[in-house]
C-alpha atoms as a PDB file:
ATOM      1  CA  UNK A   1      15.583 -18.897  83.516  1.00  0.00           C
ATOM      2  CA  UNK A   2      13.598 -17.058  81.101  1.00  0.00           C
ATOM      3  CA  UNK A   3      14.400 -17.016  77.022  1.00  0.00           C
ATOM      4  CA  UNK A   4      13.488 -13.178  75.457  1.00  0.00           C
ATOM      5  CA  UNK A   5      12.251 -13.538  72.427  1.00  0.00           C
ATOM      6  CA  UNK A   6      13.321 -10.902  70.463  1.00  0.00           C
ATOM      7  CA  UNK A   7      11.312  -9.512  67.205  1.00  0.00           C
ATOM      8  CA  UNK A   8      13.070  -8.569  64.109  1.00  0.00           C
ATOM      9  CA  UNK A   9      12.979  -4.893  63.969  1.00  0.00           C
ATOM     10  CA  UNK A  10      13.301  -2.990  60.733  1.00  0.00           C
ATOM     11  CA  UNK A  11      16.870  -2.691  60.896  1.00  0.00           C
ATOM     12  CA  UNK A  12      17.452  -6.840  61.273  1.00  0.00           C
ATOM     13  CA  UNK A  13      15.135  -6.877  58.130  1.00  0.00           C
ATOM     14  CA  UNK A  14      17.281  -3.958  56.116  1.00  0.00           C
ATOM     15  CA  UNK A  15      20.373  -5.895  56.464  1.00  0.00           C
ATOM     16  CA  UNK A  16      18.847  -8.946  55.117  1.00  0.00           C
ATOM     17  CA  UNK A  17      17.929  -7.443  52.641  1.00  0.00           C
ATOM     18  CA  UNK A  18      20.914  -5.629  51.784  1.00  0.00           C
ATOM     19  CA  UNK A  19      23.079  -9.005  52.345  1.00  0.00           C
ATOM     20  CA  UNK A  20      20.877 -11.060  49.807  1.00  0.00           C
ATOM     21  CA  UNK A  21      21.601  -8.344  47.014  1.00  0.00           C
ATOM     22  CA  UNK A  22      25.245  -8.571  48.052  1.00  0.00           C
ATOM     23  CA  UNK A  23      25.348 -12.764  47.344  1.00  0.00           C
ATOM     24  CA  UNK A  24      22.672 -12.233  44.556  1.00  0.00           C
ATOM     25  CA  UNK A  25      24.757  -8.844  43.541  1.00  0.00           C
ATOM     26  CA  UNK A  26      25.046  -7.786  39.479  1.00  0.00           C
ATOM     27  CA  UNK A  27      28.037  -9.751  38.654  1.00  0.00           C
ATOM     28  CA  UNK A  28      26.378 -13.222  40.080  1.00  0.00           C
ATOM     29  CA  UNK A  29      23.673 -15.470  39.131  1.00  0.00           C
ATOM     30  CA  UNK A  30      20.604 -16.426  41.763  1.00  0.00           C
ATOM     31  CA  UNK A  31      20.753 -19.639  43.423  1.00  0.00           C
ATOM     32  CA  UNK A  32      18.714 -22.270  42.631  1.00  0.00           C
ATOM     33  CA  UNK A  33      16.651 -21.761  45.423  1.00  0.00           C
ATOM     34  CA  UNK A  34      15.583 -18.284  44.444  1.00  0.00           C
ATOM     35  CA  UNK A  35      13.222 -17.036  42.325  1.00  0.00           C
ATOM     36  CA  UNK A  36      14.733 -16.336  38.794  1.00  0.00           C
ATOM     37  CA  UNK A  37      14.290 -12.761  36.815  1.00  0.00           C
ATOM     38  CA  UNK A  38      10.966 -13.060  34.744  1.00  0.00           C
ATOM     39  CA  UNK A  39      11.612  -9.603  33.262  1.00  0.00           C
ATOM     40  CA  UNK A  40      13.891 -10.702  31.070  1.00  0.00           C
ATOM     41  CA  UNK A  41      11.662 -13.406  29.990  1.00  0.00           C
ATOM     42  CA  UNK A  42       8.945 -11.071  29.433  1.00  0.00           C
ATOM     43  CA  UNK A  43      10.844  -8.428  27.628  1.00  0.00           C
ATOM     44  CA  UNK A  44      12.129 -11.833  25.201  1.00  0.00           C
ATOM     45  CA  UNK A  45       8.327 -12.640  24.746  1.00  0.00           C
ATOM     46  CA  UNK A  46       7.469  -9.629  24.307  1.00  0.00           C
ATOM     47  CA  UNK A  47      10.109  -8.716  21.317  1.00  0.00           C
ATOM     48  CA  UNK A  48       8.877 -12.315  20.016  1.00  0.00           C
ATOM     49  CA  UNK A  49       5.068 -11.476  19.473  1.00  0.00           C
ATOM     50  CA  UNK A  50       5.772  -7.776  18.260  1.00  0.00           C
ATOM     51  CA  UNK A  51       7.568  -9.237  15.695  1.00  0.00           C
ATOM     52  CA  UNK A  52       5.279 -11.740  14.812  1.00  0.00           C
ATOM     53  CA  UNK A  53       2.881  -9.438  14.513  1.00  0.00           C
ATOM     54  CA  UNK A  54       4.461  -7.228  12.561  1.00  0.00           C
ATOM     55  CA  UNK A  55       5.361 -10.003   9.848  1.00  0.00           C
ATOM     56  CA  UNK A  56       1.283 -11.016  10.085  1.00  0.00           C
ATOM     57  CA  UNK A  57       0.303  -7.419   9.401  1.00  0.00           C
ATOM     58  CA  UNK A  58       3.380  -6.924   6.509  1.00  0.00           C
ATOM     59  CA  UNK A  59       1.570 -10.492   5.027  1.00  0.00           C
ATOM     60  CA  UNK A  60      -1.864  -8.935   5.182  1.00  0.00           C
ATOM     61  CA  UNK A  61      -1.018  -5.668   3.830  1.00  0.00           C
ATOM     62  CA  UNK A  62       1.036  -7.033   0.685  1.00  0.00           C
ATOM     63  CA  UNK A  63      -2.323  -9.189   0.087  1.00  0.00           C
ATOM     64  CA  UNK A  64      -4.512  -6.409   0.375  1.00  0.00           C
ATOM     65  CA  UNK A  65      -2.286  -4.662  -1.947  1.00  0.00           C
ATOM     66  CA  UNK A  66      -2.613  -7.127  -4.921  1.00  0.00           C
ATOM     67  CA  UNK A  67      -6.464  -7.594  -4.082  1.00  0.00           C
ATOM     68  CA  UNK A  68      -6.589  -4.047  -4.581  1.00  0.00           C
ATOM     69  CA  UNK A  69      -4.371  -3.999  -7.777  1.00  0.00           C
ATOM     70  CA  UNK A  70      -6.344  -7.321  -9.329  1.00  0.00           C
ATOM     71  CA  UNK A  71      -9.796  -4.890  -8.704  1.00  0.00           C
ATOM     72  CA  UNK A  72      -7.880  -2.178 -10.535  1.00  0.00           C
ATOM     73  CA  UNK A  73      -7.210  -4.022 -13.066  1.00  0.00           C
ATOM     74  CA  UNK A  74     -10.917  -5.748 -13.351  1.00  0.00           C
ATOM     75  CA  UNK A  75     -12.547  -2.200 -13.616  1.00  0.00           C
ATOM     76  CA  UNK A  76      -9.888  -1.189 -16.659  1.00  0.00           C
ATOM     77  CA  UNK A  77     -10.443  -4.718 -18.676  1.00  0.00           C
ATOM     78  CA  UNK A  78     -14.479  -3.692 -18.035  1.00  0.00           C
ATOM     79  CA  UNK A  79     -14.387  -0.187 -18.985  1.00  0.00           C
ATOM     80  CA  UNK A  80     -12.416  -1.690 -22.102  1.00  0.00           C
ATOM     81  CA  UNK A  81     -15.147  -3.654 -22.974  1.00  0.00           C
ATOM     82  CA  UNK A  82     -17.331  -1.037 -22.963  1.00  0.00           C
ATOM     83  CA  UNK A  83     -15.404   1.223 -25.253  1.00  0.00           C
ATOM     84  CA  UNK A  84     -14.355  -1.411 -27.410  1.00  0.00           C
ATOM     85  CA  UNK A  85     -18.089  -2.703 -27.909  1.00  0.00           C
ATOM     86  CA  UNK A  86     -19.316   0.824 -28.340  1.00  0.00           C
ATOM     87  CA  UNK A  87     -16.394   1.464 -30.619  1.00  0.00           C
ATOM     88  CA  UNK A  88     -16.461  -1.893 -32.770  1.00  0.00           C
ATOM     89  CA  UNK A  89     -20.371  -1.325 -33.247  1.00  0.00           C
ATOM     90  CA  UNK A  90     -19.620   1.819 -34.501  1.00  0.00           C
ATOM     91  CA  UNK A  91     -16.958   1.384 -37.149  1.00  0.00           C
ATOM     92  CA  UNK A  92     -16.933  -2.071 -38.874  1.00  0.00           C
ATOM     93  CA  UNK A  93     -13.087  -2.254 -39.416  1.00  0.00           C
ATOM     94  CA  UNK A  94     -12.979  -2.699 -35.266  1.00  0.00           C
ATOM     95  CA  UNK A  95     -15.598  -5.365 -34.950  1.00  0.00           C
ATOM     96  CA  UNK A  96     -14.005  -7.996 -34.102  1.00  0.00           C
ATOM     97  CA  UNK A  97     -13.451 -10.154 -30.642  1.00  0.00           C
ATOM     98  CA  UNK A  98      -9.365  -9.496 -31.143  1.00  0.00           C
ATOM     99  CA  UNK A  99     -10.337  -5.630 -31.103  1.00  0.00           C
ATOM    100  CA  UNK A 100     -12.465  -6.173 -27.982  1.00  0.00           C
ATOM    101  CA  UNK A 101      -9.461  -8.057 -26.409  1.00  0.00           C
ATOM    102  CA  UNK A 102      -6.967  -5.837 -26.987  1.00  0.00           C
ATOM    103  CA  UNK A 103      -8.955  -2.845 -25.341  1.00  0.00           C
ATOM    104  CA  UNK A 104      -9.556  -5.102 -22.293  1.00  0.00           C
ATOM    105  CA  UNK A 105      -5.888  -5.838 -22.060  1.00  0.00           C
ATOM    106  CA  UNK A 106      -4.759  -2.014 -22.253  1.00  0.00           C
ATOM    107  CA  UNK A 107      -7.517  -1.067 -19.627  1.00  0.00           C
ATOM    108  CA  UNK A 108      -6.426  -3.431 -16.942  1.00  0.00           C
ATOM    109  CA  UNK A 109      -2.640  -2.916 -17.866  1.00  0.00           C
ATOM    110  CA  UNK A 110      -3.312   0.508 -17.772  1.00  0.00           C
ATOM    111  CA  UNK A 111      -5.585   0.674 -14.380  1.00  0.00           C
ATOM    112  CA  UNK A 112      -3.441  -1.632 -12.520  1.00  0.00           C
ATOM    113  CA  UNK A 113       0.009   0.200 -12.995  1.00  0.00           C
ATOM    114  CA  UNK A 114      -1.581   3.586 -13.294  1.00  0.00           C
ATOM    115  CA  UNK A 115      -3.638   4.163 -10.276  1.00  0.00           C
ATOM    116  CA  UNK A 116      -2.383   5.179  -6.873  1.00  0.00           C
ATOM    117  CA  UNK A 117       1.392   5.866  -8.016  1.00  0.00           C
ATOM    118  CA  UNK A 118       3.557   7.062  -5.037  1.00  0.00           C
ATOM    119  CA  UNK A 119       4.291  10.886  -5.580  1.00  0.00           C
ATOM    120  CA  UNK A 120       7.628  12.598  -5.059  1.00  0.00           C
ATOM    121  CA  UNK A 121       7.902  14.145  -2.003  1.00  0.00           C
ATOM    122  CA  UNK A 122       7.575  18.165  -1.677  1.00  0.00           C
ATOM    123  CA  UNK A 123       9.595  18.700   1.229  1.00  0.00           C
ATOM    124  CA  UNK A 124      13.296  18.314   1.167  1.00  0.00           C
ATOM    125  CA  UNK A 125      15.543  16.045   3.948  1.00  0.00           C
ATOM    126  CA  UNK A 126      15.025  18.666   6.463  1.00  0.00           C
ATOM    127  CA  UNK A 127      11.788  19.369   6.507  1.00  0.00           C
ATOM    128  CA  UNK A 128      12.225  22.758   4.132  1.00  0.00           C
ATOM    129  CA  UNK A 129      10.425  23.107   1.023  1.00  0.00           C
ATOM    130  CA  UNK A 130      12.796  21.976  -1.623  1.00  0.00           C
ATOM    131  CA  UNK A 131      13.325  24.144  -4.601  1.00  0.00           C
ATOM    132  CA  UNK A 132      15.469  21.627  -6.557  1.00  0.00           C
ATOM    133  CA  UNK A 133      15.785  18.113  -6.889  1.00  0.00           C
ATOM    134  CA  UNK A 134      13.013  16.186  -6.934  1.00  0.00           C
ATOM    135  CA  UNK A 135      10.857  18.102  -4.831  1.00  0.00           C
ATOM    136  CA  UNK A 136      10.848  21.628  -7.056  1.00  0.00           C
ATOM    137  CA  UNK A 137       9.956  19.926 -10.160  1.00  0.00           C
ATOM    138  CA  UNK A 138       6.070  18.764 -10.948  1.00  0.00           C
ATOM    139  CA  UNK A 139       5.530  14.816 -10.481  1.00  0.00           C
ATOM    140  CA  UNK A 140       5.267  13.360 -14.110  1.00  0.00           C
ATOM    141  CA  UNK A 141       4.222  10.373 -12.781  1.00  0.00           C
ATOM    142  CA  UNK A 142       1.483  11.808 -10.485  1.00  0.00           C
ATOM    143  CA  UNK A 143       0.138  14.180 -13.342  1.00  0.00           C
ATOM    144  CA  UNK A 144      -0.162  11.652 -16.135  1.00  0.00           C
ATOM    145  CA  UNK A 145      -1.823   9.155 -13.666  1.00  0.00           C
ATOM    146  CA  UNK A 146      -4.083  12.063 -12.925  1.00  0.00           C
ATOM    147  CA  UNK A 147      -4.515  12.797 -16.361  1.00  0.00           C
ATOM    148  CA  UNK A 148      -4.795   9.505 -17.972  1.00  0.00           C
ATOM    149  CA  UNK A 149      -7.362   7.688 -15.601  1.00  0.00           C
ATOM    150  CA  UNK A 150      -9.953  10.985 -16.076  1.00  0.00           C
ATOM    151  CA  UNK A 151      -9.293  10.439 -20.055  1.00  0.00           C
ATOM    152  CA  UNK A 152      -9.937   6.825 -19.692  1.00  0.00           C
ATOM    153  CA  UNK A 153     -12.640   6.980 -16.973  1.00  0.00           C
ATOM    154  CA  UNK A 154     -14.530   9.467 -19.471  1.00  0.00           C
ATOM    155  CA  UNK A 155     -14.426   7.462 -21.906  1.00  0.00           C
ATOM    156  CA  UNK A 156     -15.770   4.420 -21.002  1.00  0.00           C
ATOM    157  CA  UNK A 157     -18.540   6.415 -18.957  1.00  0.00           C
ATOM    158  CA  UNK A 158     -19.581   8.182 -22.667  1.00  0.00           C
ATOM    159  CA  UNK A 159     -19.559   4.029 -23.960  1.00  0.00           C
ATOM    160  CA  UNK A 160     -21.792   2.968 -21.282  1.00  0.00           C
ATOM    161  CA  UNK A 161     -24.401   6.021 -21.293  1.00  0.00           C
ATOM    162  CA  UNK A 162     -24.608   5.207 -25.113  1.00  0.00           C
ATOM    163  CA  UNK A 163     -24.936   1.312 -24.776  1.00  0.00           C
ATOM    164  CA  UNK A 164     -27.637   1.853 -22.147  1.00  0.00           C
ATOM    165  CA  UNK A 165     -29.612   4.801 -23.833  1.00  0.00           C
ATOM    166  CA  UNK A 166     -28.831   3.213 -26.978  1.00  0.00           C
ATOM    167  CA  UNK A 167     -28.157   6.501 -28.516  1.00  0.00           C
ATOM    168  CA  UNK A 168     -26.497   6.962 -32.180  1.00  0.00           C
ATOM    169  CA  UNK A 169     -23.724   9.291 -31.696  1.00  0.00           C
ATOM    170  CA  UNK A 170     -22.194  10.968 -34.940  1.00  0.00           C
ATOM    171  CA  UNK A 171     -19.119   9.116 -36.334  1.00  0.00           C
ATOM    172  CA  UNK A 172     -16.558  11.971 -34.542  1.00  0.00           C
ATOM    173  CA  UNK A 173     -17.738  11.300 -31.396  1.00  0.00           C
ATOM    174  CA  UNK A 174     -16.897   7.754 -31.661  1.00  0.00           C
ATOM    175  CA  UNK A 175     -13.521   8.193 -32.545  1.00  0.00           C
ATOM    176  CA  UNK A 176     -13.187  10.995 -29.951  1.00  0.00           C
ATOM    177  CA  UNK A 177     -14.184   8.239 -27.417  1.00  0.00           C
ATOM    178  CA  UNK A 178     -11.303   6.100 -28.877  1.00  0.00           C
ATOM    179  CA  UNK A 179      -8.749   8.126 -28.974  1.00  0.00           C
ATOM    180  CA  UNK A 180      -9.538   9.520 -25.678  1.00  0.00           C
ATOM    181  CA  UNK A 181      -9.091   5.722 -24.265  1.00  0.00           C
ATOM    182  CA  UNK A 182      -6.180   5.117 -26.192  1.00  0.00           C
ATOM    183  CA  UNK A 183      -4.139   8.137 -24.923  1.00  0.00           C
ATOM    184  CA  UNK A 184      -5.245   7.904 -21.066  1.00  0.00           C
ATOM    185  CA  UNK A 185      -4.525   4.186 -21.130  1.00  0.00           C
ATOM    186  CA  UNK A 186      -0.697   5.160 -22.313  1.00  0.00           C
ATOM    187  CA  UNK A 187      -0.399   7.963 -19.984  1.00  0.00           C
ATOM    188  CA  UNK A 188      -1.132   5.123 -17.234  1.00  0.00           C
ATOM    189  CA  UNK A 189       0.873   2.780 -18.285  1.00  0.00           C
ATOM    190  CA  UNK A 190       3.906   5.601 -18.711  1.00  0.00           C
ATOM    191  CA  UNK A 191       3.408   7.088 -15.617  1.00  0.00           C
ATOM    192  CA  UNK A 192       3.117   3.515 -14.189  1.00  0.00           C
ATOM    193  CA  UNK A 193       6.122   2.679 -16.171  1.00  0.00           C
ATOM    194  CA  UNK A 194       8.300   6.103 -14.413  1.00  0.00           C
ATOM    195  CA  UNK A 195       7.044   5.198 -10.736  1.00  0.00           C
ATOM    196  CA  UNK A 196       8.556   1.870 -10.648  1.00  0.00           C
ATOM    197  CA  UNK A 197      11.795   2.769 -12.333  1.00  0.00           C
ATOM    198  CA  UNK A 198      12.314   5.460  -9.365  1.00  0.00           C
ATOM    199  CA  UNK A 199      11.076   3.093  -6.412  1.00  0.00           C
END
């Protein structure tokens, strides 16, 4: 007697398949011997190293920020320098190293809270431009940070051309130079002083 060996057709193999999603089905868990779901696993990985890498990049971007702020503040306590040594030359009631100091201190105060304030926005919640509120009134802290680092940046750009050239400027021009540093320095520090008090 001869055995037929039959070959599974495409139909044998369809119901296989449809009778191992019936025992593996929604509502039951894979037997051991079959192969678990790795999607899951690499969706849980996945959620894992995004937000790892969005805490490394938060970490590097609040560093940057006070790298940035410390440089800020470096340039203002140098451009004080140069005003108050220009200055204290000058008019001998300022010359003195506690003069010098105290322009330093204002100029990095000033250049660290002053520079790159974060401006009201112009358009309103949806999308319009916004006659009232904050968005139809000019930025006070935006224009005296505007205002107040050209003042101060002037300033100590006149001391340094006159240190350099060692020129002998008339009296008026001297105090102009002051006076100018003194008021953009302020109008830093205020408009510093209004964008963290909103924030």
């Amino acid at each position: 007697m001869e055995l037929a060996v039959v070959e599974p057709g495409p139909l044998m193999q369809n119901n296989r398949l449809k009778r191992r999603a019936f025992i593996v089905g929604p509502g039951r868990r894979p037997s051991a011997s079959e192969p678990s779901s790795t999607p899951q696993k690499k969706g849980l990985n996945w959620t894992s190293s995004h937000s790892v890498g969005y805490d490394m990049r938060s970490r590097v971007r609040k560093f940057a920020h006070v790298i940035e702020r410390l440089g800020l503040a470096m340039a203002g306590a140098a451009s004080g320098l140069f005003v108050g040594a220009h200055v204290g030359s000058s008019i001998e009631a300022f010359t003195s190293q506690g003069f010098i100091l105290i322009m330093m201190l204002a100029g990095a105060i000033g250049f660290y809270l002053g520079i790159d304030t974060p401006a009201l926005a112009f358009h309103g919640p949806s999308g319009e431009a916004s006659r009232s509120g904050s968005g139809g009134r000019v930025d006070a802290a935006e224009f005296l940070s505007a205002v107040g680092t050209f003042f101060a940046a002037l300033t100590a750009f006149a001391s340094v051309s006159v240190i350099v050239f060692r020129e002998d400027p008339h009296i008026f021009w001297t105090v102009m130079i002051m006076l100018g540093w003194v008021v953009g320095v302020t109008m830093q520090i205020i408009a510093g002083a209004i964008s963290r008090t909103r924030a």
